[in-house]
N, C-alpha and C. Protein backbone atom coordinates (compact mmCIF):
# COMPACT_ATOMS: atom_id res chain seq x y z
N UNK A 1 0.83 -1.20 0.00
CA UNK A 1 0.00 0.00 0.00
C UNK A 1 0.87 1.25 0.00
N UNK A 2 2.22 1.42 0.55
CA UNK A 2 2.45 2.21 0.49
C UNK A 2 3.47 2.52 -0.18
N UNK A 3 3.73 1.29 -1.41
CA UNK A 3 4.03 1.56 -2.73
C UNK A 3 3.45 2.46 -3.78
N UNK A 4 2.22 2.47 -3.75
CA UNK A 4 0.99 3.24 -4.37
C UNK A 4 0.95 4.33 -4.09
N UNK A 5 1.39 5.24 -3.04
CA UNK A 5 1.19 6.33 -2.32
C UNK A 5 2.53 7.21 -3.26
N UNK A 6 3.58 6.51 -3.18
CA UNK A 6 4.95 7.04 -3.69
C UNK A 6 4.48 7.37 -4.77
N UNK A 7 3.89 6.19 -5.76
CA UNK A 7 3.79 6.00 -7.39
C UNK A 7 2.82 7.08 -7.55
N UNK A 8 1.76 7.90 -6.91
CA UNK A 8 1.18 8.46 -7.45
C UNK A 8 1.51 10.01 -7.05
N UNK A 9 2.28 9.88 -6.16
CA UNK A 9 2.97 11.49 -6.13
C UNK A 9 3.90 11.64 -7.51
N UNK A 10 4.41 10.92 -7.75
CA UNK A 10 5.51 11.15 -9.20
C UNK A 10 4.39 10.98 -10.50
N UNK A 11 3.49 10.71 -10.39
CA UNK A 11 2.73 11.13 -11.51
C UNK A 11 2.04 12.83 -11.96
N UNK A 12 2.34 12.87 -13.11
CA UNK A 12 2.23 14.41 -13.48
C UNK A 12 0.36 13.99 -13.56
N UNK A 13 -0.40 15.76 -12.90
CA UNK A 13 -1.44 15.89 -12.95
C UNK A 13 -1.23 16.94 -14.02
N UNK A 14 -2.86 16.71 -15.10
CA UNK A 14 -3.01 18.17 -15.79
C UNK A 14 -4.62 18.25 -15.67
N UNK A 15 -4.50 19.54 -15.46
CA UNK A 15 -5.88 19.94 -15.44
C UNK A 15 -6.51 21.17 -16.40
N UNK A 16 -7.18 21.02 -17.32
CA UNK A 16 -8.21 22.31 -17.57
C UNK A 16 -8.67 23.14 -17.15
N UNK A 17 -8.55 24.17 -16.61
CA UNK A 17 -9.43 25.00 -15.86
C UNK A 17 -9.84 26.45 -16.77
N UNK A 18 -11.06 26.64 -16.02
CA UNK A 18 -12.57 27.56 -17.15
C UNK A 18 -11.62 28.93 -16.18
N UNK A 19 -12.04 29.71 -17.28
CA UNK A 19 -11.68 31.50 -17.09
C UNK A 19 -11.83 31.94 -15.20
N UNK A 20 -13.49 31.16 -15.07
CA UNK A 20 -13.58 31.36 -13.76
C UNK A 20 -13.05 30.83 -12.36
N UNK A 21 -12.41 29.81 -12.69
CA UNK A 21 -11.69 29.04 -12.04
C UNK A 21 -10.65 29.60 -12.26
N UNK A 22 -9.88 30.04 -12.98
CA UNK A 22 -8.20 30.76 -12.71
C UNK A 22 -8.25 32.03 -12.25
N UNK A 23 -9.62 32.72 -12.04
CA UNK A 23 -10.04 33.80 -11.54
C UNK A 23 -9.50 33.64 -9.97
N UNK A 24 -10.66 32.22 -9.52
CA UNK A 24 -11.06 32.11 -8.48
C UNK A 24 -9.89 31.51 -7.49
N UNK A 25 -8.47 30.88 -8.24
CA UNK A 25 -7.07 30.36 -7.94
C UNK A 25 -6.70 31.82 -7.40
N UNK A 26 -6.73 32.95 -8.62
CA UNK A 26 -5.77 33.92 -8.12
C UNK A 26 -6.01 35.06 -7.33
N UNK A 27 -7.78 34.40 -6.77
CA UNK A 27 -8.55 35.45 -5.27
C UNK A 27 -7.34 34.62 -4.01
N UNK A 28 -8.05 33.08 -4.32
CA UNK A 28 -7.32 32.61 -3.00
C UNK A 28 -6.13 32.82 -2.49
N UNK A 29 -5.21 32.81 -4.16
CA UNK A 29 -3.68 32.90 -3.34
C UNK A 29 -3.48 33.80 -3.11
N UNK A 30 -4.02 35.24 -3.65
CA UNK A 30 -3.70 36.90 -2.65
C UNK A 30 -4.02 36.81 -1.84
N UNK A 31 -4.63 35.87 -0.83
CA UNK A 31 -5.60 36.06 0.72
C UNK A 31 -4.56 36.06 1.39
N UNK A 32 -4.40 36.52 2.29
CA UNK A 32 -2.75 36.53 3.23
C UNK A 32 -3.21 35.04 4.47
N UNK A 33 -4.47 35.21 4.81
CA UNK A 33 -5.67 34.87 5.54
C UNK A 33 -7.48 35.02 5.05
N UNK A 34 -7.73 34.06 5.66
CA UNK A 34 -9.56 34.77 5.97
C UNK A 34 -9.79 33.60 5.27
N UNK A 35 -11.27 34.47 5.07
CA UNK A 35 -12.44 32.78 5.11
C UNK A 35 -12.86 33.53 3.66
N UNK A 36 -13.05 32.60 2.77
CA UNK A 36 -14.39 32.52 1.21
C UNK A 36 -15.61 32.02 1.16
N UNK A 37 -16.08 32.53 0.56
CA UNK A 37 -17.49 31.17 0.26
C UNK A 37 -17.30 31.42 -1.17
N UNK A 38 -17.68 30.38 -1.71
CA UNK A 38 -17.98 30.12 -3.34
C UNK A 38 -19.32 30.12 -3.81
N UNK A 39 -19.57 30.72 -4.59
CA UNK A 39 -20.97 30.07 -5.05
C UNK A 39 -20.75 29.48 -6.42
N UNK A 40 -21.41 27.87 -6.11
CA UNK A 40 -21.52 27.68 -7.52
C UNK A 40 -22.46 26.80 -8.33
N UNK A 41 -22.28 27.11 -9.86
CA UNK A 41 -23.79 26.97 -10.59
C UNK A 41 -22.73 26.08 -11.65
N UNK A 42 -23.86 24.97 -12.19
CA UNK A 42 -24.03 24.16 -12.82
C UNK A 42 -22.26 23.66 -12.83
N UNK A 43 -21.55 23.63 -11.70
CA UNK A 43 -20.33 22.87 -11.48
C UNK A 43 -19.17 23.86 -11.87
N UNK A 44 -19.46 25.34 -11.80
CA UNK A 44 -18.48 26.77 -12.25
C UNK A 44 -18.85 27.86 -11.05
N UNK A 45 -17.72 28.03 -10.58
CA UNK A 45 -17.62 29.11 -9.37
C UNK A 45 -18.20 30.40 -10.07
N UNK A 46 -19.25 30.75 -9.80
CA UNK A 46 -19.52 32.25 -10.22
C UNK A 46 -19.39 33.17 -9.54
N UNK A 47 -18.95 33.07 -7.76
CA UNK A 47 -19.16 34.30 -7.21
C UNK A 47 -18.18 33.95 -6.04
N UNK A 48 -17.55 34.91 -5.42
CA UNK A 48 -17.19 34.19 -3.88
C UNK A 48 -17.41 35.60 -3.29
N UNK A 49 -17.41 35.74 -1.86
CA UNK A 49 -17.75 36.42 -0.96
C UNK A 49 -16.85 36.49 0.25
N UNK A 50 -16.04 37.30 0.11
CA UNK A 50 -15.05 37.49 1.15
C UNK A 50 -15.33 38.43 2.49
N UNK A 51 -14.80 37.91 3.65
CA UNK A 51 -15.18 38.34 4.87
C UNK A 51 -14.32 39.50 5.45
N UNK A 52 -15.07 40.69 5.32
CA UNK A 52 -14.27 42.14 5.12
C UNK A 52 -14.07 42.00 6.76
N UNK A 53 -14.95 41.92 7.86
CA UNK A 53 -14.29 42.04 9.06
C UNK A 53 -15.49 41.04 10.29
N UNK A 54 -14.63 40.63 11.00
CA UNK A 54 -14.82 39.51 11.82
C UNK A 54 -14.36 40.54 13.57
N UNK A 55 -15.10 40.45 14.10
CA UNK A 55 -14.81 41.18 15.66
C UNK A 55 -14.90 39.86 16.46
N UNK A 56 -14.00 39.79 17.58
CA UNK A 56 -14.11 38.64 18.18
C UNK A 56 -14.24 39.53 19.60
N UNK A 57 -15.10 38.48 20.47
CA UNK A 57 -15.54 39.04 21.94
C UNK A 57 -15.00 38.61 22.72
């Protein structure tokens, strides 16, 4: 089993990704921190919603 684990880290992934999805890569990685929500329709992120401020008590 943990022959399998090795073998599939050395395998190259490729992926496709839609306009909105490389959008939605290059919200997350500017976040330094914080929380998202996604919204999404028919299996495509159309919206996310970022949390401008959080007060803790």
């Amino acid at each position: 089993m943990g022959d399998d684990l090795v073998e599939s880290k050395s395998k190259e992934l490729s992926i496709t990704c839609s306009e909105e999805e490389k959008k939605l890569l290059e919200h997350i990685r500017s976040l330094s921190f914080g929380e998202i929500m996604i919204f999404i329709q028919a299996g495509k992120p159309i919206r996310i919603e970022l949390i401008k401020k959080s007060i803790k008590l």
